[in-house]
Structures are given as C-alpha cells and as structure tokens.
C-alpha atoms as a PDB file:
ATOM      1  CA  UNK A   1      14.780  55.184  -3.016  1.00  0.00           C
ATOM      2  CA  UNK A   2      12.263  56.962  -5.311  1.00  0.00           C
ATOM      3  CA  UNK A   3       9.726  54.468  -7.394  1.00  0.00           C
ATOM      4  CA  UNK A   4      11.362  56.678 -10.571  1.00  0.00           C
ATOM      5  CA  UNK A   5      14.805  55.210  -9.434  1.00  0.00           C
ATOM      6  CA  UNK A   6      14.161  51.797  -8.911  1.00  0.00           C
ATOM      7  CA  UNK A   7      12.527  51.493 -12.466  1.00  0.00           C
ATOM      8  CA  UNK A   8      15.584  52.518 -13.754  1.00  0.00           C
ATOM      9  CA  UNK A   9      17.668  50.537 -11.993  1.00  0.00           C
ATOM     10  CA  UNK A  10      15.667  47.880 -13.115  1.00  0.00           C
ATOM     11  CA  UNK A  11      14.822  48.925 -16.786  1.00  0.00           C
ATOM     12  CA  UNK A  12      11.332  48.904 -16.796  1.00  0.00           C
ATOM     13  CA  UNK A  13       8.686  51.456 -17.160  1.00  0.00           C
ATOM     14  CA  UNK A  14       6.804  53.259 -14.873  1.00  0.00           C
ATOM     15  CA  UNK A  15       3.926  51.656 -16.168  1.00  0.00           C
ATOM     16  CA  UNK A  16       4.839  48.633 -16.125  1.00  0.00           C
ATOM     17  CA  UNK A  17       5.798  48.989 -12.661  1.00  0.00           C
ATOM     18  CA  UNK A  18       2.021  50.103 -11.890  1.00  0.00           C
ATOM     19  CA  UNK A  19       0.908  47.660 -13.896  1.00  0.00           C
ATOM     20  CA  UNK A  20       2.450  44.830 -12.637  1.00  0.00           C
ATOM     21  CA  UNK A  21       0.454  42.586  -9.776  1.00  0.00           C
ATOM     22  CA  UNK A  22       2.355  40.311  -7.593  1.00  0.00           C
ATOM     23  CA  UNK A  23      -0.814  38.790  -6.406  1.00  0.00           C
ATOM     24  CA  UNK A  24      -1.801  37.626 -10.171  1.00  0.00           C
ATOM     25  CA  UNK A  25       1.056  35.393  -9.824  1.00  0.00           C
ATOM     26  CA  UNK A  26      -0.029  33.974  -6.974  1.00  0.00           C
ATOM     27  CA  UNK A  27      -3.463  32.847  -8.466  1.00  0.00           C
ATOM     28  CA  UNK A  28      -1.517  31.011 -11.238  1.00  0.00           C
ATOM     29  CA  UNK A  29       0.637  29.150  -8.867  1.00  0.00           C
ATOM     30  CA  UNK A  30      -2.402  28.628  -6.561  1.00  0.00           C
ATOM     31  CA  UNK A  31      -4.114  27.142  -9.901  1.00  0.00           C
ATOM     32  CA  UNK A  32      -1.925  24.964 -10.502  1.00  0.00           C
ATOM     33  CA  UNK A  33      -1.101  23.346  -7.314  1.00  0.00           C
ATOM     34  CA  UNK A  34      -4.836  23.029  -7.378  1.00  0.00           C
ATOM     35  CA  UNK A  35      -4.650  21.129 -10.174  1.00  0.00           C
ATOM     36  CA  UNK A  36      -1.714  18.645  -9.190  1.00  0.00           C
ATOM     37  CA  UNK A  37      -3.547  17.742  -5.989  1.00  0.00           C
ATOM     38  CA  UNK A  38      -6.536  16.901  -8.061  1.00  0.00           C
ATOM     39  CA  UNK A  39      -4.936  14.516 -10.339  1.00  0.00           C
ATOM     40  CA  UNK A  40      -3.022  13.270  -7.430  1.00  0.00           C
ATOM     41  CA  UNK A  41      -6.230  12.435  -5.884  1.00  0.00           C
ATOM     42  CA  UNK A  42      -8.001  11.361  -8.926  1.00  0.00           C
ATOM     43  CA  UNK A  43      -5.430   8.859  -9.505  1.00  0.00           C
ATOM     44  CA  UNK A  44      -5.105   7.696  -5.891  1.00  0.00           C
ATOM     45  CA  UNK A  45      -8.683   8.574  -4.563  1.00  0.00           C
ATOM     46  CA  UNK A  46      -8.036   7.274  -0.889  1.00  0.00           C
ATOM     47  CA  UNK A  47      -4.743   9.463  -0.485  1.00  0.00           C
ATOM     48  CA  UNK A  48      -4.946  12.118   2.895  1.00  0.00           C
ATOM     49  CA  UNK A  49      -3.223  15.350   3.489  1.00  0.00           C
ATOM     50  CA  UNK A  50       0.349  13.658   4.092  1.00  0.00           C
ATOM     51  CA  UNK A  51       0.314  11.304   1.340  1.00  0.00           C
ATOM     52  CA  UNK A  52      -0.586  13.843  -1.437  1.00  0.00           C
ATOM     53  CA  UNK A  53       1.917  16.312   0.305  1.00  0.00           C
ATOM     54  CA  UNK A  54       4.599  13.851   0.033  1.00  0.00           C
ATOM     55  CA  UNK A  55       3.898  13.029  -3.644  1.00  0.00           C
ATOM     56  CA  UNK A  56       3.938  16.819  -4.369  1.00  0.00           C
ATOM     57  CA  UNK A  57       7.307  17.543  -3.016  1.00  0.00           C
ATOM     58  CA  UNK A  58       7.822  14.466  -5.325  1.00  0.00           C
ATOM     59  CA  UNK A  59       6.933  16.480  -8.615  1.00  0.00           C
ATOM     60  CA  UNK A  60       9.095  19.224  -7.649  1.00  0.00           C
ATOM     61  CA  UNK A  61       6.843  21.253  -5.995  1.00  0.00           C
ATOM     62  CA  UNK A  62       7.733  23.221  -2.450  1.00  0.00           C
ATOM     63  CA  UNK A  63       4.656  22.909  -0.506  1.00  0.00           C
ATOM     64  CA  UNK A  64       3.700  22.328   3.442  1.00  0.00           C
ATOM     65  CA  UNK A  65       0.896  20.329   4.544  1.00  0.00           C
ATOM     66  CA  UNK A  66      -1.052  22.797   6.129  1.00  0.00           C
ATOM     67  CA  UNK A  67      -1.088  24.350   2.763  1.00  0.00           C
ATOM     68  CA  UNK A  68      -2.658  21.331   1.179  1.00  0.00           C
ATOM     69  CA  UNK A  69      -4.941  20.396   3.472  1.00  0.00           C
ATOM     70  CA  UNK A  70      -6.511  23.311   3.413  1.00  0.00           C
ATOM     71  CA  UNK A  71      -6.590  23.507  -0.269  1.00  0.00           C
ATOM     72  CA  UNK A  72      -8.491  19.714   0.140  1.00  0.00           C
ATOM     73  CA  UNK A  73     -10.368  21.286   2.431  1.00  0.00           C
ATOM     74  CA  UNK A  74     -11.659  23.690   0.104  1.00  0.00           C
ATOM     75  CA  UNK A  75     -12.050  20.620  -3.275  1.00  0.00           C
ATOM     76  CA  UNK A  76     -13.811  18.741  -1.577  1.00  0.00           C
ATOM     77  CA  UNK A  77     -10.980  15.923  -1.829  1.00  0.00           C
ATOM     78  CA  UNK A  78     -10.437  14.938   2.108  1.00  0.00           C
ATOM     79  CA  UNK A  79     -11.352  11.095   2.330  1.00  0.00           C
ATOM     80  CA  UNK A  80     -14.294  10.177   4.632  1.00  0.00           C
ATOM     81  CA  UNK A  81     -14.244   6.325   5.227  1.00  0.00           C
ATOM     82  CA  UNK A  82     -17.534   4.012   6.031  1.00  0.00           C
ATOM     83  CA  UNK A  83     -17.238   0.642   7.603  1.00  0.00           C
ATOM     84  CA  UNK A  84     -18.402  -2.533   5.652  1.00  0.00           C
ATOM     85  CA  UNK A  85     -20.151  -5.722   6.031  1.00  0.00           C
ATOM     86  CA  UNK A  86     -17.389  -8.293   7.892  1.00  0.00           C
ATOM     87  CA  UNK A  87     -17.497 -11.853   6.611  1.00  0.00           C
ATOM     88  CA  UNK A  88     -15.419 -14.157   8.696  1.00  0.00           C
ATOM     89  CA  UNK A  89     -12.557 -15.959   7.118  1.00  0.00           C
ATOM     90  CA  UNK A  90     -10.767 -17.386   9.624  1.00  0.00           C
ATOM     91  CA  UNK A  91     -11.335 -20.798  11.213  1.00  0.00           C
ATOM     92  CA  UNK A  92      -8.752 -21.072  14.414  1.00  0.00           C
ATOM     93  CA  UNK A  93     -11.174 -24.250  15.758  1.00  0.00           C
ATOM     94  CA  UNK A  94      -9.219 -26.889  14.278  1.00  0.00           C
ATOM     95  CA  UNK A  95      -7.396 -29.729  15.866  1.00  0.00           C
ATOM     96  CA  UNK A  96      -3.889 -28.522  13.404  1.00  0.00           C
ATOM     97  CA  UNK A  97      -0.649 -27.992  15.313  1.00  0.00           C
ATOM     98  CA  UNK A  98      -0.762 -24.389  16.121  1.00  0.00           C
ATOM     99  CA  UNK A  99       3.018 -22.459  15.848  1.00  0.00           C
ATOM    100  CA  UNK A 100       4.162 -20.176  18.503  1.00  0.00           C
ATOM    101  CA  UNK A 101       4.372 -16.220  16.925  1.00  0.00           C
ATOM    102  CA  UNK A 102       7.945 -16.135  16.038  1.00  0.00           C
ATOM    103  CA  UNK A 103       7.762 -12.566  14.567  1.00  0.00           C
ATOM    104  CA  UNK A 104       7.127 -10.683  17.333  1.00  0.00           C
ATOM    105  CA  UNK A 105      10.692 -10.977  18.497  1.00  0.00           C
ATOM    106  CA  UNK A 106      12.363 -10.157  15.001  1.00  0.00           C
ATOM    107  CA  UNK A 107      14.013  -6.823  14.045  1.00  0.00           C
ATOM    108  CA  UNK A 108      14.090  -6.487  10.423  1.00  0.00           C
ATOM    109  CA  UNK A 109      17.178  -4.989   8.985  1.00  0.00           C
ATOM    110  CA  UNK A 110      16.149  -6.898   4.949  1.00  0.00           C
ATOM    111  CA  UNK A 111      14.010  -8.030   2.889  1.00  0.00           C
ATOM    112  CA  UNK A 112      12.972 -11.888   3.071  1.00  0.00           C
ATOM    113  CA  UNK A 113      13.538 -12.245   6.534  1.00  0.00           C
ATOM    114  CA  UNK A 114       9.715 -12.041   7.398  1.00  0.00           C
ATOM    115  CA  UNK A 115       6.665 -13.077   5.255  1.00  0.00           C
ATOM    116  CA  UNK A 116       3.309 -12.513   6.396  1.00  0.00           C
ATOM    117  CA  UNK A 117       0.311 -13.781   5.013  1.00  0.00           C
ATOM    118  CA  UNK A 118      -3.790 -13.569   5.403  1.00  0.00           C
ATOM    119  CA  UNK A 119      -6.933 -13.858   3.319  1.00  0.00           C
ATOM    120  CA  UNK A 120      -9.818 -11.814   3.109  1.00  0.00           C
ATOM    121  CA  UNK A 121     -13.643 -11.668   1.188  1.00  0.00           C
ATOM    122  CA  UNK A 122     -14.575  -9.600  -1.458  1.00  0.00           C
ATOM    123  CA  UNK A 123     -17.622  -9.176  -2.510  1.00  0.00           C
ATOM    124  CA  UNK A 124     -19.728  -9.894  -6.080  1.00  0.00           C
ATOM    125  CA  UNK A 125     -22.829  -9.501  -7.012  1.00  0.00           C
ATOM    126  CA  UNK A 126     -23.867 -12.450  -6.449  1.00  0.00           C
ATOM    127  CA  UNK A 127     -21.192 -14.088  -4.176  1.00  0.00           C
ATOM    128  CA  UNK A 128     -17.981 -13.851  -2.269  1.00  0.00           C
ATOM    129  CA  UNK A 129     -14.606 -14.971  -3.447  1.00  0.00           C
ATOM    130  CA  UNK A 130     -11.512 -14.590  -1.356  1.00  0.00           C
ATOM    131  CA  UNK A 131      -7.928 -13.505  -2.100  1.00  0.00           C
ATOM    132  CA  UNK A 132      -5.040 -14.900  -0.498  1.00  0.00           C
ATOM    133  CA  UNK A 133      -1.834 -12.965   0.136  1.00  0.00           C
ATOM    134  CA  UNK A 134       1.936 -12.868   0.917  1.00  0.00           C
ATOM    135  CA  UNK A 135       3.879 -10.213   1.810  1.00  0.00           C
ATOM    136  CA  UNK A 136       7.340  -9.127   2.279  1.00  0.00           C
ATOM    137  CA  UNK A 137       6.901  -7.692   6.204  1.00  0.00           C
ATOM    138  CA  UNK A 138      10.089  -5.077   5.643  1.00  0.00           C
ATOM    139  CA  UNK A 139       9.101  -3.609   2.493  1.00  0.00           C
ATOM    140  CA  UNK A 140       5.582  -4.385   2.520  1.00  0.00           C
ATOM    141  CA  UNK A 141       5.465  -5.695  -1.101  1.00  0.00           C
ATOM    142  CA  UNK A 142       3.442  -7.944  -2.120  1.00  0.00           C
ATOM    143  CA  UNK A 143       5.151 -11.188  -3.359  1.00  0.00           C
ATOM    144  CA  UNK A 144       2.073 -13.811  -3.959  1.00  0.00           C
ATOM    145  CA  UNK A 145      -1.347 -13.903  -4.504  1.00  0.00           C
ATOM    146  CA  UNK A 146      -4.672 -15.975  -5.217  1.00  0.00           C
ATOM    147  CA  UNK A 147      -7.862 -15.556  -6.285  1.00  0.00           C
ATOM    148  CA  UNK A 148     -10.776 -17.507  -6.389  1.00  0.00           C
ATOM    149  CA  UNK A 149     -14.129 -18.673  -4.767  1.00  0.00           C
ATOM    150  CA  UNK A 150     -12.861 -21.789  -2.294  1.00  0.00           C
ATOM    151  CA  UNK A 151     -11.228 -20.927   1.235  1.00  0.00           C
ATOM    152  CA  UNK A 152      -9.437 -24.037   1.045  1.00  0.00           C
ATOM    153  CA  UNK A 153      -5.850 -24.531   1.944  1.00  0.00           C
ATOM    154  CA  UNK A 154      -5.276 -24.378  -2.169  1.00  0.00           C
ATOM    155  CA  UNK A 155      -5.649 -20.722  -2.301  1.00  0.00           C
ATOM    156  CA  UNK A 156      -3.302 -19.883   0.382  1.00  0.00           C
ATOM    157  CA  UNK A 157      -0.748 -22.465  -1.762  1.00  0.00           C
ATOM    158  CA  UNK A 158      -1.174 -20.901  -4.889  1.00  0.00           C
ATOM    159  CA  UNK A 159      -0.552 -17.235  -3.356  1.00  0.00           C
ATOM    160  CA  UNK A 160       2.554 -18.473  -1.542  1.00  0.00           C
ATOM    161  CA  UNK A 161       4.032 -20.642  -4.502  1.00  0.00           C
ATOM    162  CA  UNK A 162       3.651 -17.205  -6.324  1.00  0.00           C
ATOM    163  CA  UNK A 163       5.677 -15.929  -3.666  1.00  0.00           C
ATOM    164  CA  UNK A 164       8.672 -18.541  -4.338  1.00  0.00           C
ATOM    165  CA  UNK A 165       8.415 -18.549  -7.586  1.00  0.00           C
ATOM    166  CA  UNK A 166       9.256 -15.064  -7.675  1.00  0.00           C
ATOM    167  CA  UNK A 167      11.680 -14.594  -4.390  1.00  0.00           C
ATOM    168  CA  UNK A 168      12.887 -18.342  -4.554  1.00  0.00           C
ATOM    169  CA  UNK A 169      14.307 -20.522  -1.318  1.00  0.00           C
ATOM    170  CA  UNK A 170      15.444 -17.938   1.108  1.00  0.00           C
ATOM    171  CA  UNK A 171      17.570 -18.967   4.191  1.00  0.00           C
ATOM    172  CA  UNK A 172      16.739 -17.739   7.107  1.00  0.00           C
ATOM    173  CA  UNK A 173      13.073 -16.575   6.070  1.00  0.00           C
ATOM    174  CA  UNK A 174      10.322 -16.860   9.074  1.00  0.00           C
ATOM    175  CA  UNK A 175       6.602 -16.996   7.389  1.00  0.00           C
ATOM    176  CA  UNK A 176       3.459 -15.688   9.726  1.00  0.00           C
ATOM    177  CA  UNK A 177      -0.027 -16.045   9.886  1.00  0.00           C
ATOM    178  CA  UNK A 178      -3.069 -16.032  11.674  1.00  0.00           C
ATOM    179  CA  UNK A 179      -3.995 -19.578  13.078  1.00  0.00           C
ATOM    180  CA  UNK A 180      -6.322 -20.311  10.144  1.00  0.00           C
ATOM    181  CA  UNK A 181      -6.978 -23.964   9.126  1.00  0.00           C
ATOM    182  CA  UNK A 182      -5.750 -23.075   6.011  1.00  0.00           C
ATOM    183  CA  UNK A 183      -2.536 -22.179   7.300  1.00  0.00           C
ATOM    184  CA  UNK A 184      -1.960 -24.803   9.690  1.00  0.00           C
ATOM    185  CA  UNK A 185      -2.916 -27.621   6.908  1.00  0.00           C
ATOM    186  CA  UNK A 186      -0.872 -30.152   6.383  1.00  0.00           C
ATOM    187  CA  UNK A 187      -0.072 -29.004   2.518  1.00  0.00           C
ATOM    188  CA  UNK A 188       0.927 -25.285   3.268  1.00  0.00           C
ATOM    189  CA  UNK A 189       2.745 -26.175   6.148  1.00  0.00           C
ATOM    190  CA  UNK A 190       4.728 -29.026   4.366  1.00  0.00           C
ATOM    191  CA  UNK A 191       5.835 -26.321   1.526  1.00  0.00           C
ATOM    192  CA  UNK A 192       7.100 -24.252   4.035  1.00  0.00           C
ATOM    193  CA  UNK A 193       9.579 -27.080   5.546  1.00  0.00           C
ATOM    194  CA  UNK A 194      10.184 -28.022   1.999  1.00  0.00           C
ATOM    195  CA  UNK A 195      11.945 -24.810   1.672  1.00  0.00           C
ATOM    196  CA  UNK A 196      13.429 -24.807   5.377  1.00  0.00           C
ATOM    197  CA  UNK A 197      11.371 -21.691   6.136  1.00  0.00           C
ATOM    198  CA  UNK A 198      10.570 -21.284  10.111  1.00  0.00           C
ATOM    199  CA  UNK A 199       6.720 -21.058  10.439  1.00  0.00           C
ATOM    200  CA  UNK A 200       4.827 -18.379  13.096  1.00  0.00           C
ATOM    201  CA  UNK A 201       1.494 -17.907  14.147  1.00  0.00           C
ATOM    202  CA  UNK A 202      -0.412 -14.923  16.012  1.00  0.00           C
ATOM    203  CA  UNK A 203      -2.200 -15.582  19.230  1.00  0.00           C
ATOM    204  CA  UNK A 204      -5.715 -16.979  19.241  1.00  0.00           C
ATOM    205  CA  UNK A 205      -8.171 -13.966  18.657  1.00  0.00           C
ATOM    206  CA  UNK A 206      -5.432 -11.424  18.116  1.00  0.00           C
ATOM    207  CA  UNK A 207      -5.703  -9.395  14.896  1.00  0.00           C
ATOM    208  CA  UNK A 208      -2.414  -7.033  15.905  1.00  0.00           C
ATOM    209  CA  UNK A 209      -0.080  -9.529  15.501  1.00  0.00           C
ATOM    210  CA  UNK A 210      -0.670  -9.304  11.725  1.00  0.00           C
ATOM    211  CA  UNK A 211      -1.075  -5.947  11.840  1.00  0.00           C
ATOM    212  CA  UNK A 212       1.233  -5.367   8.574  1.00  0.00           C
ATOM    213  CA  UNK A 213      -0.928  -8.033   6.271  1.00  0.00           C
ATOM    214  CA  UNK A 214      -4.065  -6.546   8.175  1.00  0.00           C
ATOM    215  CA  UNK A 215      -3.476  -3.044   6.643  1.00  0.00           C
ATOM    216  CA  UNK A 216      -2.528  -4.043   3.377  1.00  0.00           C
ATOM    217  CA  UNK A 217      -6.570  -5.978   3.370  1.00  0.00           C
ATOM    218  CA  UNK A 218      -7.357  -2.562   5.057  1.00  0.00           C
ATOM    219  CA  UNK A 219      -5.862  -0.651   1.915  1.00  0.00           C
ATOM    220  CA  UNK A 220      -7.275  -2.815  -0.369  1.00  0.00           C
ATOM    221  CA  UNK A 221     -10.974  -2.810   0.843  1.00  0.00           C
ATOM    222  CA  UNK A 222     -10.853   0.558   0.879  1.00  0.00           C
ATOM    223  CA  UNK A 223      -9.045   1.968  -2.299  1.00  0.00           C
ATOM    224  CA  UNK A 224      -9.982  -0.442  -4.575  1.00  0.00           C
ATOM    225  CA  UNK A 225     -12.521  -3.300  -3.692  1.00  0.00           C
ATOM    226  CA  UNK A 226     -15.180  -0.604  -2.103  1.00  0.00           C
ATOM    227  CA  UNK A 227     -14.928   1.519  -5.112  1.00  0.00           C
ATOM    228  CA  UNK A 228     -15.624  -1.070  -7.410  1.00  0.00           C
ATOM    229  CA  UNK A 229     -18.786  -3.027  -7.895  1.00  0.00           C
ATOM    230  CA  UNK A 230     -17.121  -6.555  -9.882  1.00  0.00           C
ATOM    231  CA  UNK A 231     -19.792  -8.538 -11.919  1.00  0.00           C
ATOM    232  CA  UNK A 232     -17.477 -12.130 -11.718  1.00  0.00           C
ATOM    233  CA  UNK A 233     -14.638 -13.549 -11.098  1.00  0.00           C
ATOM    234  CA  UNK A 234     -12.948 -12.405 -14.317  1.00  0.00           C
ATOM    235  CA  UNK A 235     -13.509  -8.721 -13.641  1.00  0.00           C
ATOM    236  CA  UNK A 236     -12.386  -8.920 -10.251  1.00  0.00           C
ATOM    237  CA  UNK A 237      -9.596 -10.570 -11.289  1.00  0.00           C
ATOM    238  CA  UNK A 238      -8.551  -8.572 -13.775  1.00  0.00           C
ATOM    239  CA  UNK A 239      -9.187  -5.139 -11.353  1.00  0.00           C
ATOM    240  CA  UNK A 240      -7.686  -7.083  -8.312  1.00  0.00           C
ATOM    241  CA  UNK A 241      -4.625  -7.760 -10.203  1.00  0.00           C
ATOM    242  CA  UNK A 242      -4.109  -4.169 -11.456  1.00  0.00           C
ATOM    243  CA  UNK A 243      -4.065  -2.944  -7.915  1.00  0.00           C
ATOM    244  CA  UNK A 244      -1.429  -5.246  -6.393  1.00  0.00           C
ATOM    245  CA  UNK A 245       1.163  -5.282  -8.842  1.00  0.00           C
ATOM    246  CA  UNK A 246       0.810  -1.611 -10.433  1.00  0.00           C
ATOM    247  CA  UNK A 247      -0.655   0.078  -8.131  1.00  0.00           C
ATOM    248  CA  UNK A 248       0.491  -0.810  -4.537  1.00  0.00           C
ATOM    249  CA  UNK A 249       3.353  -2.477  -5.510  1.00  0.00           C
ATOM    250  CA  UNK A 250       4.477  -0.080  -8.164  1.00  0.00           C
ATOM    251  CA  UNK A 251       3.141   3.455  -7.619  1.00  0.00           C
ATOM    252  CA  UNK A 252       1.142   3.896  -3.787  1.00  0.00           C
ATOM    253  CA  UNK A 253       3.867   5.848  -1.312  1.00  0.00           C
ATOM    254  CA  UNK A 254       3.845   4.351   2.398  1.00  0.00           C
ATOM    255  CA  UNK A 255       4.881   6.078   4.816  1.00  0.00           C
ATOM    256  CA  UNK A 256       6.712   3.640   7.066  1.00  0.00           C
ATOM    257  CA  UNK A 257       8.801   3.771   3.672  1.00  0.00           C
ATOM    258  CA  UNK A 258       9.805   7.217   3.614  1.00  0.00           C
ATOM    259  CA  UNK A 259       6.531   7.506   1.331  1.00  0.00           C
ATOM    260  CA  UNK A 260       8.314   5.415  -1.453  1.00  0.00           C
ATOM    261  CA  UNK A 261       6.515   2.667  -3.238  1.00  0.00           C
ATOM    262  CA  UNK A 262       7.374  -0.958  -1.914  1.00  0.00           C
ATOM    263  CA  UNK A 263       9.101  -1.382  -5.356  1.00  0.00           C
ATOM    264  CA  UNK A 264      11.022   1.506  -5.285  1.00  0.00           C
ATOM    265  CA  UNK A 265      11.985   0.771  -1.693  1.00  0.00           C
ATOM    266  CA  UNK A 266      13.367  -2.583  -2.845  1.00  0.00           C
ATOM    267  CA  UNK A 267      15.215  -0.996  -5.859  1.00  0.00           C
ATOM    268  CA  UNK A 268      16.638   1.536  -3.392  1.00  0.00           C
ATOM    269  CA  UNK A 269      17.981  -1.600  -0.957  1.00  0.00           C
ATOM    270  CA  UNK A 270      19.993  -3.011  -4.189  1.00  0.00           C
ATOM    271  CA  UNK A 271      23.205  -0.625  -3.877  1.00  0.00           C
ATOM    272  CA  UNK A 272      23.206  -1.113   0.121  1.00  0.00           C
ATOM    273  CA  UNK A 273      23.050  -5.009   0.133  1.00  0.00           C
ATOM    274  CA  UNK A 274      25.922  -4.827  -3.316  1.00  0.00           C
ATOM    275  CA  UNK A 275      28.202  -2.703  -0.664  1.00  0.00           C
ATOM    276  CA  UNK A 276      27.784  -5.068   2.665  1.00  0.00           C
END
C-alpha cells in the first residue's frame, strides 16, 4: 500500500504524515515516568527497583522493572545503605523465667494470632532514647509503641498497653520477644496472663527468631531515624510518630504483602473473615 493511500484511508495529510514522529511520543512518556519515579522516591527515599515498580503499576502505569531500574540507574535514585553505630539493648543475663519460643511452630492464617515485640536506640544529639514496639506478626502492623529515655520494663508496658488498647483481649494470641529483662519482668509478663495471652521467647543470642520485629527496627533506622538528625525528645517524638502510624502503617508497600500497606492489608482481610 502506497504512503498516498494510507493517508487517505486515514484522513490525514501527507504532511502531516511526514511530519509526524513516533519517537517524540516516546520522550513525553519517558518524561513522565521519569517524573513519577522521582516523586515516588522523594516521598519514600529508601524504596529499590521492586518497590517503586510495584507502586507504579499502582498509579496506573504499565511498566517492568528492568525498565525502572535502569531509569534509577540513570537519576541517580538507587539506595546505597551504610551501617551504624550498634548500642546494645538487650540484657538476656537476668535470673527472670525465660519462655520457650512458641512462634516458631505457628502458621499464621490471621491477624492477632502472633505479636512480636523488641526495642531499639535512637540517637540525639546529646543522648539515646529507646522506642519500644509491638507488632501484628501476619500483617506486620504496628499496634503499640513507646518512647522515651529509660529501658525499663515501663516502656515495653506502655507500647504493649497501646497495643490492647487498640486490638483489645484476643483469645488465642501468642506474644514473642527476645529474652530481654524487660520482657521477662514480672510487670509485662503479668499483663500478658492478665489477658490469657501465651508468652514466647527466642533462643539466647539468636536475632532470627525475631526476624519480623528485627526488620521493622531495620526499616526504621534506615528510612527515617538515619535521615533525621532529632534535637530532643519532642522532635523525635513527633517525627517517630509520623513514621509508624502514616507512613509504615498507612502508606509503605511490603512485599510479603503483595506490596500493600499493613493497613490496607488488614482492610483487605475484613470481607474474608465477614464470609468464614
């Protein structure tokens, strides 16, 4: 078919047809992909290739990851990590009863069967404090937390009253920790009979068996508390609590998830445990 016939077919010039340049609209498209994966990233700095991927296919957009990494590649934008000063905050040398590590034989199928809970340092500029957590293990929400500058059992309480305060008494619900003294005290340890909850502990020395609370601290070191340089308690606070609730909880995809946030993981649950 003759370039004269196909313009007619298709009602357009000749010169138009010259004129046009499928390769123009390429650059646009390539522009503007460029420009999601950049706000992608500014938002969520410590997102890699499969993360921002996943949030692009998200927004509509038809993309592979090759495509994007190399696009990252080219920004600037792939993550490079640096290790950190360690302070210890766990204290297994205690003469507490120590629980055997319940959750390694559990197989999730809901939320509330498994909570999992650690603390960790951050840094100020002129001391540490420490944060206390509590997570749900299946959808890797975050349920309670405490700030403040003691290591004391009281922190750990005040993150997991949080925690039943907002999930209540659950039957059947198996909390686990690392062998901390603050974990094996005689207060957190009484509020978890109180509410008939089971109570596991990890083996001595052995950081996998919290892996799930141990990459949350990972994720938070790293995407928020590394990036920030908090000038007291209030600020950190403040930042700290931004993080968990809106931005972990309410916006950062996982991938064991399906890359959903652990909110809308738990939203999407609703219908299935309405129809059981």
């Amino acid at each position: 078919m003759t370039i004269l016939r196909m313009c007619e077919l298709g009602d357009i010039s000749r010169a138009g047809f010259y004129r046009f340049d499928p390769e123009a609209e390429q650059r646009e498209e390539e522009l503007d992909l460029r420009d999601a994966i950049q706000r992608i990233a500014l938002e969520f700095p410590c997102y890699g290739r499969p993360r921002i991927t996943a949030e692009l296919r998200r927004q509509g957009w038809a993309v592979n990851h090759k495509r994007v990494g190399r696009i990252m590649r080219e920004d600037n934008l792939l993550c490079i990590r640096r290790r950190k000063f360690v302070c210890c905050t766990t204290d297994s040398n205690h003469g507490l009863r120590v629980y055997p590590n319940l959750a390694k034989k559990m197989e999730l199928t809901g939320l509330d069967q498994l909570w999992v809970a650690d603390i960790t340092y951050i840094r100020l500029e002129t001391e540490f404090i420490y944060l206390a957590v509590v997570l749900d293990a299946f959808s890797r929400r975050v349920i309670g937390w405490a700030l403040g500058r003691t290591l004391e059992a009281s922190l750990a309480v005040q993150a997991l009253k949080m925690a039943f305060r907002r999930r209540g008494s659950v039957k059947g619900l198996t909390h686990h920790s690392d062998r901390g003294v603050q974990y094996a005290s005689k207060e957190y340890t009484d509020l978890l009979k109180e509410h008939g909850v089971q109570i596991s502990m990890s083996r001595k020395g052995n950081p996998y068996d919290n892996a799930k609370c141990e990459s949350f601290m990972k994720t938070l070191k790293y995407e928020e508390v590394y990036r920030q340089e908090y000038r007291d308690l209030a600020e950190a606070q403040a930042s700290v609590e931004k993080f968990i609730e809106k931005i972990y909880n309410g916006k950062r995809l996982h991938s064991a998830l399906g890359y959903c946030s652990p909110v809308e993981f738990e939203r999407s649950l609703v219908p299935l445990e309405q129809t059981a």
